[in-house]
N, C-alpha and C. Protein backbone atom coordinates (compact mmCIF):
# COMPACT_ATOMS: atom_id res chain seq x y z
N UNK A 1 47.47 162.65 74.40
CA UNK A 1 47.41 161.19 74.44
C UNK A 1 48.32 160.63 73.35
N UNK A 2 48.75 159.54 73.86
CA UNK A 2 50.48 158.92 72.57
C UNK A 2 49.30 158.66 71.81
N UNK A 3 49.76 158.39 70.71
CA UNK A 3 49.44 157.63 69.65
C UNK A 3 49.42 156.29 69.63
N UNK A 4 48.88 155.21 68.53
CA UNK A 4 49.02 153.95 68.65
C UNK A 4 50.48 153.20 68.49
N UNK A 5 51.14 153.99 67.37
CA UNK A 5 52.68 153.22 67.08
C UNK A 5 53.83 153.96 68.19
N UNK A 6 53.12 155.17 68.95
CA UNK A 6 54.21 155.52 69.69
C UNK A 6 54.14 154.29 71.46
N UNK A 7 53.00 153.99 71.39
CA UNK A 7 53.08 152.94 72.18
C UNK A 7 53.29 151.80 71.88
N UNK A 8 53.02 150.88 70.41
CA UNK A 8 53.99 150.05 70.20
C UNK A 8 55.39 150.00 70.47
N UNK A 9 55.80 151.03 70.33
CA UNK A 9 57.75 151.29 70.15
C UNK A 9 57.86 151.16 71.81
N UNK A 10 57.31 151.79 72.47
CA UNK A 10 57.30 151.94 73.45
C UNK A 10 56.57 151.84 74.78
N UNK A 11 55.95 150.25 74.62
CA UNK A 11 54.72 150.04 75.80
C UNK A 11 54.45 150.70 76.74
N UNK A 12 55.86 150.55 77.74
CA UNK A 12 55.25 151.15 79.17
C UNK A 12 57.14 151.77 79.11
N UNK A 13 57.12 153.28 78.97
CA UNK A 13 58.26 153.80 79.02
C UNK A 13 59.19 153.78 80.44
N UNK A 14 58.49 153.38 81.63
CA UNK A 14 59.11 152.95 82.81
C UNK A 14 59.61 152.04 82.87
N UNK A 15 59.55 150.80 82.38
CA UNK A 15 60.56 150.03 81.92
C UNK A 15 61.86 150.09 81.54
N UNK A 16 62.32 150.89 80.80
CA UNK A 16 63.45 151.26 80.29
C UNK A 16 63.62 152.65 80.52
N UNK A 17 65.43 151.79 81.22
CA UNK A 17 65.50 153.50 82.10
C UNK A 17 67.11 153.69 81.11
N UNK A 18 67.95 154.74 81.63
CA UNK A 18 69.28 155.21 80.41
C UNK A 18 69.92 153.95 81.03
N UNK A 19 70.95 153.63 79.90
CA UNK A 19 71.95 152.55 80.13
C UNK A 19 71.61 150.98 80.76
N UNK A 20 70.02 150.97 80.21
CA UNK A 20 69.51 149.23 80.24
C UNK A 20 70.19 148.78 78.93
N UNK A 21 70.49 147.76 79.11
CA UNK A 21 70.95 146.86 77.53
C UNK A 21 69.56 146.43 76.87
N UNK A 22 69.98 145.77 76.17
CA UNK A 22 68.86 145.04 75.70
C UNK A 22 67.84 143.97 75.87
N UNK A 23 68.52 143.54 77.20
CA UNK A 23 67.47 142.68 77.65
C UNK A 23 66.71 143.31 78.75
N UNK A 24 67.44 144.55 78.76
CA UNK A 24 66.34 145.14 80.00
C UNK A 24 67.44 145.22 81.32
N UNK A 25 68.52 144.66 81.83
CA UNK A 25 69.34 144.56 82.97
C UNK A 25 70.17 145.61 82.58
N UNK A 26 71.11 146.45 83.85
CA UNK A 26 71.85 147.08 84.00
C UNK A 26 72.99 146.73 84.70
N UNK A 27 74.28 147.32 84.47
CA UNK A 27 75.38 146.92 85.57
C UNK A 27 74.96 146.59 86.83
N UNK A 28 74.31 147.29 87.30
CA UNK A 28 74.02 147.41 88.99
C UNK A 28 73.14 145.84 89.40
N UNK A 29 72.08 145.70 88.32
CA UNK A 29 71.04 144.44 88.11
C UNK A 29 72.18 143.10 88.43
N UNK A 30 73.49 143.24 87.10
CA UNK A 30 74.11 141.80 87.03
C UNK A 30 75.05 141.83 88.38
N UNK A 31 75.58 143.21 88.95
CA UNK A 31 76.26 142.82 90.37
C UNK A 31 75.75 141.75 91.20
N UNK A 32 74.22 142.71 91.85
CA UNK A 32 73.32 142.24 92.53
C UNK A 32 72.72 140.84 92.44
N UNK A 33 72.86 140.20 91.25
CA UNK A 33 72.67 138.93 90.56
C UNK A 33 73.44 138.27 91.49
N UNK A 34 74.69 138.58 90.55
CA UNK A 34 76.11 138.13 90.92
C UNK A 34 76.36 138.06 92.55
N UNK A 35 76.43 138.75 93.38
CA UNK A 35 76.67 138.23 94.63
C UNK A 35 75.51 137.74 95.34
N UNK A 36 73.78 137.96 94.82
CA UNK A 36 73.13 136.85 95.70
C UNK A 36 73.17 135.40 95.05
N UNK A 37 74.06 135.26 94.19
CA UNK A 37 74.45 134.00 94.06
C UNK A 37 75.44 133.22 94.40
N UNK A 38 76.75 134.10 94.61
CA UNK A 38 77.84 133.97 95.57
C UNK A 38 77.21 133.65 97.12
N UNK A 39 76.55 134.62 97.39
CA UNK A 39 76.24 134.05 98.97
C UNK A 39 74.90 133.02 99.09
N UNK A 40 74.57 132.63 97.83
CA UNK A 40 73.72 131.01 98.24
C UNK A 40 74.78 130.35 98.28
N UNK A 41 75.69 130.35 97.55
CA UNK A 41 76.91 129.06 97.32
C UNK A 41 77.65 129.02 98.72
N UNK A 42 77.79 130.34 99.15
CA UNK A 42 78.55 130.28 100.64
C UNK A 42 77.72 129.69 101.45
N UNK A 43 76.65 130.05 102.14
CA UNK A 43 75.79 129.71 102.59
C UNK A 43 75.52 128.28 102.49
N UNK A 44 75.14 127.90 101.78
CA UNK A 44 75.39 126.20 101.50
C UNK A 44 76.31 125.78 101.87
N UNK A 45 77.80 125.98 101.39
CA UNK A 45 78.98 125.20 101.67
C UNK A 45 78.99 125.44 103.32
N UNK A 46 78.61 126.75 104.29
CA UNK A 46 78.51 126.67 105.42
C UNK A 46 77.96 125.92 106.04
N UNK A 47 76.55 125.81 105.64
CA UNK A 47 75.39 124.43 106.25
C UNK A 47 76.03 122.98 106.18
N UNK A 48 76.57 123.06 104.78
CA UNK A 48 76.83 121.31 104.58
C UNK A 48 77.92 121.18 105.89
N UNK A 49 78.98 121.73 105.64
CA UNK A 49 79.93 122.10 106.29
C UNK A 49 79.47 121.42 108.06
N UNK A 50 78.40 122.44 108.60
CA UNK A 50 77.79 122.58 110.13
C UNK A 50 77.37 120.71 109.96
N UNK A 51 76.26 120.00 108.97
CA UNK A 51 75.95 119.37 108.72
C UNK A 51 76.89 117.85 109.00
N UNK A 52 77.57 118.34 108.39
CA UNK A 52 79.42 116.79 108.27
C UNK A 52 80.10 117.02 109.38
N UNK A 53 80.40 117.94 109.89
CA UNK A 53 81.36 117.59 111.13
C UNK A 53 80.95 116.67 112.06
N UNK A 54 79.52 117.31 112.61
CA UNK A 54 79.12 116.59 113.86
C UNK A 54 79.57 114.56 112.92
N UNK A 55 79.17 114.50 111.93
CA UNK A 55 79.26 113.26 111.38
C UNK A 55 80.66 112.42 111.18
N UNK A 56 81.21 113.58 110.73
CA UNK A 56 82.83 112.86 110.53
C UNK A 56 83.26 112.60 111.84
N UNK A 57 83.49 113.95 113.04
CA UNK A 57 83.56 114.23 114.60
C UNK A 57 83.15 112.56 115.26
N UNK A 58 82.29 112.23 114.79
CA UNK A 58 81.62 110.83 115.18
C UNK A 58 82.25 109.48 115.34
N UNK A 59 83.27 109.99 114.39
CA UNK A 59 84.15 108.69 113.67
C UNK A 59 85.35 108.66 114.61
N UNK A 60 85.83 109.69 114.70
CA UNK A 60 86.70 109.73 115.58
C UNK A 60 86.58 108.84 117.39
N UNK A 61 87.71 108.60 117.57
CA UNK A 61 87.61 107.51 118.61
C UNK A 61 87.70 108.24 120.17
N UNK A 62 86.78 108.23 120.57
CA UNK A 62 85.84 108.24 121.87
C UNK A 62 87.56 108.47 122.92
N UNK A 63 87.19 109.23 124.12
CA UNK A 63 88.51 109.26 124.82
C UNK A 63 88.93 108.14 125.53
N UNK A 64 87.66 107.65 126.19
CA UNK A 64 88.28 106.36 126.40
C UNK A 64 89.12 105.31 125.68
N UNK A 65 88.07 105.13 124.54
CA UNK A 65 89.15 104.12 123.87
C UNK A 65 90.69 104.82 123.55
N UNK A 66 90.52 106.25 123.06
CA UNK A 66 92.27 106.43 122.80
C UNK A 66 93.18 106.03 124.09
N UNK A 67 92.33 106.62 125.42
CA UNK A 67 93.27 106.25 126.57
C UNK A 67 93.67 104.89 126.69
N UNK A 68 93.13 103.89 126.09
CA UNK A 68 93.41 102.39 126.42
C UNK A 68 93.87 102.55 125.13
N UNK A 69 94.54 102.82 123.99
CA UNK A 69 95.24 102.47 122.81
C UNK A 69 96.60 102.56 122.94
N UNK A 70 97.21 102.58 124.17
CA UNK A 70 98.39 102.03 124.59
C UNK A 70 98.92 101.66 125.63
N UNK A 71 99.54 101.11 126.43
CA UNK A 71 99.68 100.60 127.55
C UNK A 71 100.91 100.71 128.21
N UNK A 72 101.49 101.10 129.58
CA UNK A 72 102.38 101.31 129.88
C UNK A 72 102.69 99.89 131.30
N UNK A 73 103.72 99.21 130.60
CA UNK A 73 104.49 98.46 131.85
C UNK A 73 105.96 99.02 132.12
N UNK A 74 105.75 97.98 133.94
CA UNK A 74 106.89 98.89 134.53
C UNK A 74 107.61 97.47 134.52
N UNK A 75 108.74 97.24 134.13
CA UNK A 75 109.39 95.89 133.93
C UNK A 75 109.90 95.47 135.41
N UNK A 76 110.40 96.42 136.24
CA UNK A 76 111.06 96.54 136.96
C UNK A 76 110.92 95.67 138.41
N UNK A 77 109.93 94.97 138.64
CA UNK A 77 109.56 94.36 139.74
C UNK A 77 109.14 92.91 138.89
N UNK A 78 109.37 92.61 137.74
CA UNK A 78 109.52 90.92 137.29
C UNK A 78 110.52 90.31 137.07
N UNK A 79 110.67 89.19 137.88
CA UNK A 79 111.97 88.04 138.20
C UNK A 79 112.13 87.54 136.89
N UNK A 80 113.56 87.06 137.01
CA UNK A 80 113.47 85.62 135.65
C UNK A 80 112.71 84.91 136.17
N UNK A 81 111.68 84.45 134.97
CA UNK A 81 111.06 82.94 135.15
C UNK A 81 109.51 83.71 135.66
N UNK A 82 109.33 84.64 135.94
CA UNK A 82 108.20 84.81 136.22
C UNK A 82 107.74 86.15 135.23
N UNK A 83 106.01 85.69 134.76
CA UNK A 83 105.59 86.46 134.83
C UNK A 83 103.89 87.43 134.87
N UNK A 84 104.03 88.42 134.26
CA UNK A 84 103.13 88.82 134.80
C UNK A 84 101.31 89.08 133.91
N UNK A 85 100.32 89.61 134.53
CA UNK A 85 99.17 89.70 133.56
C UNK A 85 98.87 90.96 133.40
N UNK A 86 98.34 91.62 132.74
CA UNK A 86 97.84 92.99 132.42
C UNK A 86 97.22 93.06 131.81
N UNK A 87 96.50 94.00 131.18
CA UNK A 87 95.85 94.16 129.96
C UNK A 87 95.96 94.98 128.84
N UNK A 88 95.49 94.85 127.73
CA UNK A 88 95.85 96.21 126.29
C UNK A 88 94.91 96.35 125.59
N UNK A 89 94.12 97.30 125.23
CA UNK A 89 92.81 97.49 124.50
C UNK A 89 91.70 96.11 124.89
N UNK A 90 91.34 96.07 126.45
CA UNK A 90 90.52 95.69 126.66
C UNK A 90 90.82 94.17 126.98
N UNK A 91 92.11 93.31 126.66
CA UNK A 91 92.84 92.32 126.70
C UNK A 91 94.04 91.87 127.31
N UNK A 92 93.79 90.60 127.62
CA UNK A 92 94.63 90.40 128.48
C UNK A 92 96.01 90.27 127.85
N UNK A 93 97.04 90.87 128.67
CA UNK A 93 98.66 90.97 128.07
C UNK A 93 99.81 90.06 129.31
N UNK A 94 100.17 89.24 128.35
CA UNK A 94 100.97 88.54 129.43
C UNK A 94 102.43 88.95 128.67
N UNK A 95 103.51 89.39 129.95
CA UNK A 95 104.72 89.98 129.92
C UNK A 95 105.52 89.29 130.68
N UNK A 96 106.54 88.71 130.35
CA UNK A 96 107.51 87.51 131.08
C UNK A 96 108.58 87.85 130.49
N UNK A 97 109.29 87.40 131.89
CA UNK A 97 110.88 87.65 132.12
C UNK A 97 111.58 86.45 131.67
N UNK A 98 112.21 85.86 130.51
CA UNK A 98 112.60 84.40 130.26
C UNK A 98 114.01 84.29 130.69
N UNK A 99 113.96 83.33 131.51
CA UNK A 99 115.44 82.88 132.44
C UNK A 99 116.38 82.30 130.95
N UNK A 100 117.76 82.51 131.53
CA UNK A 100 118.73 81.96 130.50
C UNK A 100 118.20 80.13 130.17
N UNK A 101 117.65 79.66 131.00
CA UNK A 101 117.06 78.33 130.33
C UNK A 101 116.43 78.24 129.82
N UNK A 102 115.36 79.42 129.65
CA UNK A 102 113.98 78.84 129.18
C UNK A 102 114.33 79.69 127.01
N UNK A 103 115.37 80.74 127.24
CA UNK A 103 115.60 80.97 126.27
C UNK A 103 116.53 80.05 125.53
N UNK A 104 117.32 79.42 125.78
CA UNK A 104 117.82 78.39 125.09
C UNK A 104 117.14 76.96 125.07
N UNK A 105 115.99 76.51 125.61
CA UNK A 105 114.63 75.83 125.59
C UNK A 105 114.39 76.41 123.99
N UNK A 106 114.37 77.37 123.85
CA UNK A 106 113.08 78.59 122.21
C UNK A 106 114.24 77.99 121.70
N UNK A 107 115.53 78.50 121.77
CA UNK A 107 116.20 78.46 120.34
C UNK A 107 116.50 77.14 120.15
N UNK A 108 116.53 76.13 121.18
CA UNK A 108 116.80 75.03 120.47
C UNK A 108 115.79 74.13 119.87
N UNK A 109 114.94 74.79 119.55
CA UNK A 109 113.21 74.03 118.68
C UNK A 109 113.77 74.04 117.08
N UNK A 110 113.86 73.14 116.38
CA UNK A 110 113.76 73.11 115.09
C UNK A 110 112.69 74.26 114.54
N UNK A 111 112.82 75.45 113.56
CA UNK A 111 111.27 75.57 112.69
C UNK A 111 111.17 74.66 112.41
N UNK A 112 111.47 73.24 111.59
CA UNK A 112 110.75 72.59 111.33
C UNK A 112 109.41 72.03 111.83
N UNK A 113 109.70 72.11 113.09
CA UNK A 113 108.92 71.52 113.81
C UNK A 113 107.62 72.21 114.56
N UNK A 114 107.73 73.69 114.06
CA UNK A 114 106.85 74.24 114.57
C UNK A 114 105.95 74.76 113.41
N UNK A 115 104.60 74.69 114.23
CA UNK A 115 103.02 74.98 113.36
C UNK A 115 102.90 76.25 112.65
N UNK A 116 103.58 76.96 113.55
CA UNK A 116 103.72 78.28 113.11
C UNK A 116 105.38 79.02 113.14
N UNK A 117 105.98 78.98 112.52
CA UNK A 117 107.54 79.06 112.78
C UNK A 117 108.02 80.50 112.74
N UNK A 118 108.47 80.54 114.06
CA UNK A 118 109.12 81.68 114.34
C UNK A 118 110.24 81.98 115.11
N UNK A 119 111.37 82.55 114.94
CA UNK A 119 112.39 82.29 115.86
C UNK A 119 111.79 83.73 117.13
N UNK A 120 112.77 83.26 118.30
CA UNK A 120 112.44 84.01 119.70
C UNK A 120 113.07 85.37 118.78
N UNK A 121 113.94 85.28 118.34
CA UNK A 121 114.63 86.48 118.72
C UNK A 121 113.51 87.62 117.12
N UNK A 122 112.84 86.71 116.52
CA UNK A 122 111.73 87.52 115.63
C UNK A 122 110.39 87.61 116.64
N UNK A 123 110.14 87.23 117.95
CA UNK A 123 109.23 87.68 118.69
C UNK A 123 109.86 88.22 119.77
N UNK A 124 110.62 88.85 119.67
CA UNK A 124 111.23 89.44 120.90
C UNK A 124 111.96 91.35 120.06
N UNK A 125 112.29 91.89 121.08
CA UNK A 125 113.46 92.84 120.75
C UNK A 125 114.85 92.83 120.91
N UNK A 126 115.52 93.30 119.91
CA UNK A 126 117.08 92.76 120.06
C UNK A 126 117.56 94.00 121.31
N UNK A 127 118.52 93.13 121.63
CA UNK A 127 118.83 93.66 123.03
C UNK A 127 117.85 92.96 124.28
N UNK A 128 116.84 92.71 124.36
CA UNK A 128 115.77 91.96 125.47
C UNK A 128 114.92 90.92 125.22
N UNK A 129 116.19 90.06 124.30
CA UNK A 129 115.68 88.64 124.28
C UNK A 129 115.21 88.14 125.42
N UNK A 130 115.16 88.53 126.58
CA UNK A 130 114.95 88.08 127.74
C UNK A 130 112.95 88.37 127.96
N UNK A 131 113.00 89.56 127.06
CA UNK A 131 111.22 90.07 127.03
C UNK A 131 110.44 89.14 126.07
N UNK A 132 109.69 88.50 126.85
CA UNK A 132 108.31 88.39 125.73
C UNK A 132 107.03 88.74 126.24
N UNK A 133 106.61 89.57 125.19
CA UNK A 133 105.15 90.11 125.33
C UNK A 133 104.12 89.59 124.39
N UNK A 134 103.13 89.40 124.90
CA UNK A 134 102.29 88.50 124.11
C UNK A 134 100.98 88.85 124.28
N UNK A 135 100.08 89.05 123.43
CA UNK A 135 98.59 89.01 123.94
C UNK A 135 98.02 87.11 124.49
N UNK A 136 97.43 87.76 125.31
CA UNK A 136 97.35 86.38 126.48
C UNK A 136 95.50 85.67 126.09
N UNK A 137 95.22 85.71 124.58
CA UNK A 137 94.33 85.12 123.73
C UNK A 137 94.69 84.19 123.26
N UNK A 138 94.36 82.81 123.25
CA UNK A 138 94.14 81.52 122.43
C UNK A 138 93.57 81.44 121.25
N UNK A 139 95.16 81.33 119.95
CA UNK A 139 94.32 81.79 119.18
C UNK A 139 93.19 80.74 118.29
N UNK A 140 92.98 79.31 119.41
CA UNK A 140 92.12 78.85 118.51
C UNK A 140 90.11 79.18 118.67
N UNK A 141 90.49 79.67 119.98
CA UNK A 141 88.65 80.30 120.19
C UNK A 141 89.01 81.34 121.51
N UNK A 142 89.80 81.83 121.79
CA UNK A 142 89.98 82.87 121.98
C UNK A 142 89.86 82.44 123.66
N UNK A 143 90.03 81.48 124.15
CA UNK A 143 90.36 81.51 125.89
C UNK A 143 91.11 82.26 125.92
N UNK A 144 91.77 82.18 127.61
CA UNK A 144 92.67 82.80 128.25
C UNK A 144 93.57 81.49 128.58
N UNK A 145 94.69 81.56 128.09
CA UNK A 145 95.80 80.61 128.52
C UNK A 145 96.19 80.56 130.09
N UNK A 146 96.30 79.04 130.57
CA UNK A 146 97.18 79.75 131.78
C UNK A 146 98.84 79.54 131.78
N UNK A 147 99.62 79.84 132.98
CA UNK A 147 100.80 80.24 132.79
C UNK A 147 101.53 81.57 133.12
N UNK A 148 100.92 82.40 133.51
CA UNK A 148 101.73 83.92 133.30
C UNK A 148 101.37 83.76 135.03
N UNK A 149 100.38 82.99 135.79
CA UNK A 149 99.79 83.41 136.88
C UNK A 149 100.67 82.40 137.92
N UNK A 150 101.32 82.97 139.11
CA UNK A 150 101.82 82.25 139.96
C UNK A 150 101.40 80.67 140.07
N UNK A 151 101.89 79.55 139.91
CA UNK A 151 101.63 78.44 140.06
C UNK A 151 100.60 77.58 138.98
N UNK A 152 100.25 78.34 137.92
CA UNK A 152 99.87 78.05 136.62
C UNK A 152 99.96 76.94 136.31
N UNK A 153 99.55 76.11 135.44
CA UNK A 153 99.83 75.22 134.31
C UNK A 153 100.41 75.79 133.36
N UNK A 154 101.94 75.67 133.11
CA UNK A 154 102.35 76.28 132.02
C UNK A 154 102.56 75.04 130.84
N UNK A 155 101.69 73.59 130.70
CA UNK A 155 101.90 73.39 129.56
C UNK A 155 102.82 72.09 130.08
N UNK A 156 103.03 71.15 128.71
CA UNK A 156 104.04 70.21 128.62
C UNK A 156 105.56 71.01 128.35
N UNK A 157 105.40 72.34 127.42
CA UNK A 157 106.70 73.13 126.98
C UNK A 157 107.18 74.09 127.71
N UNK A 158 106.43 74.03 128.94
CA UNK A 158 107.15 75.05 129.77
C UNK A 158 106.56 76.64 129.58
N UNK A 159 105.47 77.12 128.87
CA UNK A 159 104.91 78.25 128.08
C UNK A 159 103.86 78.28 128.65
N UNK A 160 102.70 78.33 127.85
CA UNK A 160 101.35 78.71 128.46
C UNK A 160 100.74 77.32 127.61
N UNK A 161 99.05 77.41 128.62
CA UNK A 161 98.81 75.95 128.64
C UNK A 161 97.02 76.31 128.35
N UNK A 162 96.43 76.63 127.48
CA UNK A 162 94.80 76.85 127.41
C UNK A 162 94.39 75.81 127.94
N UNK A 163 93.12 75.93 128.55
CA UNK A 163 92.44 74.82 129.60
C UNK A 163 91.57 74.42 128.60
N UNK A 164 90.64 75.56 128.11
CA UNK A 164 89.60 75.11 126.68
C UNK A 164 89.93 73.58 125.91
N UNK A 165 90.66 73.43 125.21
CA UNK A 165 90.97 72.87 124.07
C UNK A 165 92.24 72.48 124.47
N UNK A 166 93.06 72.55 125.57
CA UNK A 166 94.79 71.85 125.28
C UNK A 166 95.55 72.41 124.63
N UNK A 167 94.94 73.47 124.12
CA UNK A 167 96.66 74.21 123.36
C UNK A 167 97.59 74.09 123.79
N UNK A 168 98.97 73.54 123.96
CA UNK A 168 100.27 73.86 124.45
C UNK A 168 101.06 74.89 123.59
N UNK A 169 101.71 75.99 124.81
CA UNK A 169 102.83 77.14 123.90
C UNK A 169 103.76 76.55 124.57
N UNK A 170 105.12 77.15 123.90
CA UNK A 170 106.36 76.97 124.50
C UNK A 170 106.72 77.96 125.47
N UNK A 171 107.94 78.47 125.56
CA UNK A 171 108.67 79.53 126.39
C UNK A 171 108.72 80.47 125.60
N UNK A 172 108.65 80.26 124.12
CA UNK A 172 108.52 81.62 123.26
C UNK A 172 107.14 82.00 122.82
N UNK A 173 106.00 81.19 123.37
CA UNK A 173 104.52 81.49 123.14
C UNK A 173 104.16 81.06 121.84
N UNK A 174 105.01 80.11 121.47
CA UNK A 174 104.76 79.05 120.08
C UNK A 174 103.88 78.34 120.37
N UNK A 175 102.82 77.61 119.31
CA UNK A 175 102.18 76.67 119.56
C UNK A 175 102.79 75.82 119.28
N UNK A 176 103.02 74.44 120.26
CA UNK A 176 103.24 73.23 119.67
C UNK A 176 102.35 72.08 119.66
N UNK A 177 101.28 72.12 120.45
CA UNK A 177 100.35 71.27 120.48
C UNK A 177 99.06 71.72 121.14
N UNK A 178 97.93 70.73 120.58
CA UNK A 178 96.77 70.98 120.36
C UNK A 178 96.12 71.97 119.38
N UNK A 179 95.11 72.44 119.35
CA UNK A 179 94.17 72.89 118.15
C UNK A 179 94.42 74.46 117.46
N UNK A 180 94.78 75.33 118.26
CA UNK A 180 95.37 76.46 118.41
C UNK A 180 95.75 76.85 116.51
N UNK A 181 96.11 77.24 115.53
CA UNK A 181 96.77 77.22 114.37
C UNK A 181 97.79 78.02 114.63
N UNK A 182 97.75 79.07 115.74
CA UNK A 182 98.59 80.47 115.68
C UNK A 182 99.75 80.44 116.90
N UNK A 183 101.09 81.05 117.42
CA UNK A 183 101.19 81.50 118.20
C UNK A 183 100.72 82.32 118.93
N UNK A 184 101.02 82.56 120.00
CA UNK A 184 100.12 83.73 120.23
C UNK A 184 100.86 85.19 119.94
N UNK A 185 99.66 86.41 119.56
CA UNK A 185 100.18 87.39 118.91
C UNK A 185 101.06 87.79 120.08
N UNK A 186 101.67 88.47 119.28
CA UNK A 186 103.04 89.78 119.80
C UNK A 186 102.15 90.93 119.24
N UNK A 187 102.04 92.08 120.12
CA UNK A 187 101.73 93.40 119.63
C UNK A 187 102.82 94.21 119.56
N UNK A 188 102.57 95.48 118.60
CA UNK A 188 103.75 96.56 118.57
C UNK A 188 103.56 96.84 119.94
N UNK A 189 105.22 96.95 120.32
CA UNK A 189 105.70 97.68 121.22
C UNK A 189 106.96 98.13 121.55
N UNK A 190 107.24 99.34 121.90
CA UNK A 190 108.98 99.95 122.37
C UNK A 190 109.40 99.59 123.45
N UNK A 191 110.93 100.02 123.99
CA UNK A 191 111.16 100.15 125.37
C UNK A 191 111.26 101.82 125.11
N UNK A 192 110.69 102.11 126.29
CA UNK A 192 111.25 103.90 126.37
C UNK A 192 112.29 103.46 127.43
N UNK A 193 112.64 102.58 128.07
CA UNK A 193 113.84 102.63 129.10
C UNK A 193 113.87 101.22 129.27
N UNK A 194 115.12 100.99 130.21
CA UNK A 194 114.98 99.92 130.30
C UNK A 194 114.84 98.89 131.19
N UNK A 195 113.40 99.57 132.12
CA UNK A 195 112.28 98.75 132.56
C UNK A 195 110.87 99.63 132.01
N UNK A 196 111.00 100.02 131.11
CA UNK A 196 109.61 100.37 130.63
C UNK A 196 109.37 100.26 129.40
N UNK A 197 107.91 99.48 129.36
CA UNK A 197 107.69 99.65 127.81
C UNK A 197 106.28 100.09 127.86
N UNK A 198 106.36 100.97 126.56
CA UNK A 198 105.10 101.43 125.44
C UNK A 198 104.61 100.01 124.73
N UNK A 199 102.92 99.55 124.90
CA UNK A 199 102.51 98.63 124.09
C UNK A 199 101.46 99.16 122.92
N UNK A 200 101.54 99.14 121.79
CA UNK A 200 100.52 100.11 121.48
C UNK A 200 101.30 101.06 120.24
C-alpha cells in the first residue's frame, strides 16, 4: 500500500501518462482541440452560408420582371406623322415618326419659353431626329396622354394632349401648357438597326 506523501505527489497515477506537459494535455490532445474547432467554424460559415442565399437569391428580380426590363420595337411599319403605343416595364410607350414639319415646329420653340427646356435633338438620337420615344405618363398625376392613337387629340401643339388636367405637349413631348411640371420622360434606349430599337 503507497504511502501518504507518495500519494500526495501523485494522486491518481493514471492521469499522467509519458510526454503530458504540465497542464496535463499532449500533442495529440491540442491537434484534436485544434481541428474540432476548425470544423465548428466551417460548419457555421456553411449553415450561415445555406441560411443567406435563399435571402439574398430573394432580392434578385423575378423572371418576369427581367423579361419586361427591356423592350423591343420594330420601327419599320410607322409613317411620318404617325404614331404608335406600346408598352415598357409595365407602361405605356409612345414611339412616333416626326414629319419634316413637325420637327421644325420643336426647333423653332424658344427655351425660353418652355417649362421645362429641352432641345429635340437632346430628346432624340443623333442621326433619328425623326424618333421620339417617350414614356406615354402625364407627368402631372400620371394619366395617359392622348395623341399617339389614330385620330387622337393631339393638343393645341400638335403633341400629346392629357384629358385629366389639360396638359398640352408639343411635337417634341414638351410641356407647354397646363399643370403637368415635366416633359414627358425619354427612357434609355439604342437603335440595334435601323428600324429597331432596344428600350431599356
Amino acid at each position: 500500500m503507497a504511502s501518504v506523501d507518495e500519494t500526495l505527489e501523485n494522486p491518481d497515477p493514471f492521469l499522467e501518462k509519458e510526454g503530458d506537459s504540465e497542464h496535463g494535455d499532449t500533442d495529440g490532445d491540442v491537434r484534436r482541440r485544434d481541428f474540432l474547432s476548425i470544423a465548428a467554424v466551417s460548419f457555421a460559415g456553411v449553415g450561415a452560408g445555406v441560411v443567406a442565399l435563399p435571402l439574398i437569391n430573394q432580392m434578385n428580380p423575378s423572371a418576369d420582371v427581367l423579361a419586361l426590363s427591356t423592350t423591343e420595337v420594330d420601327l419599320a411599319g410607322i409613317e411620318p406623322g404617325q404614331a404608335i403605343k406600346t408598352s415598357f416595364r409595365k407602361q405605356p410607350l409612345f414611339v412616333r415618326n416626326l414629319t419634316p414639319k413637325e420637327i421644325a415646329e420643336a426647333e423653332a420653340v424658344p427655351l425660353s419659353e418652355l417649362r421645362d427646356p429641352q432641345t429635340l435633338e437632346q430628346r432624340t438620337k443623333t442621326g433619328h431626329k425623326n424618333w421620339l420615344i417617350t414614356l406615354g405618363v402625364c407627368t402631372h398625376l400620371g394619366c395617359v396622354p392622348l395623341g399617339a392613337g389614330e385620330g387622337e387629340n393631339k393638343g393645341p401643339f400638335g403633341g400629346y394632349f392629357c384629358p385629366c388636367h389639360g396638359s398640352a405637349y408639343d411635337t417634341a413631348a414638351r410641356i407647354r401648357q397646363g399643370p403637368a411640371p415635366k416633359n414627358l420622360f425619354v427612357p434609355e434606349y439604342e437603335f440595334t438597326s435601323d428600324t429597331h430599337v432596344t428600350v431599356g
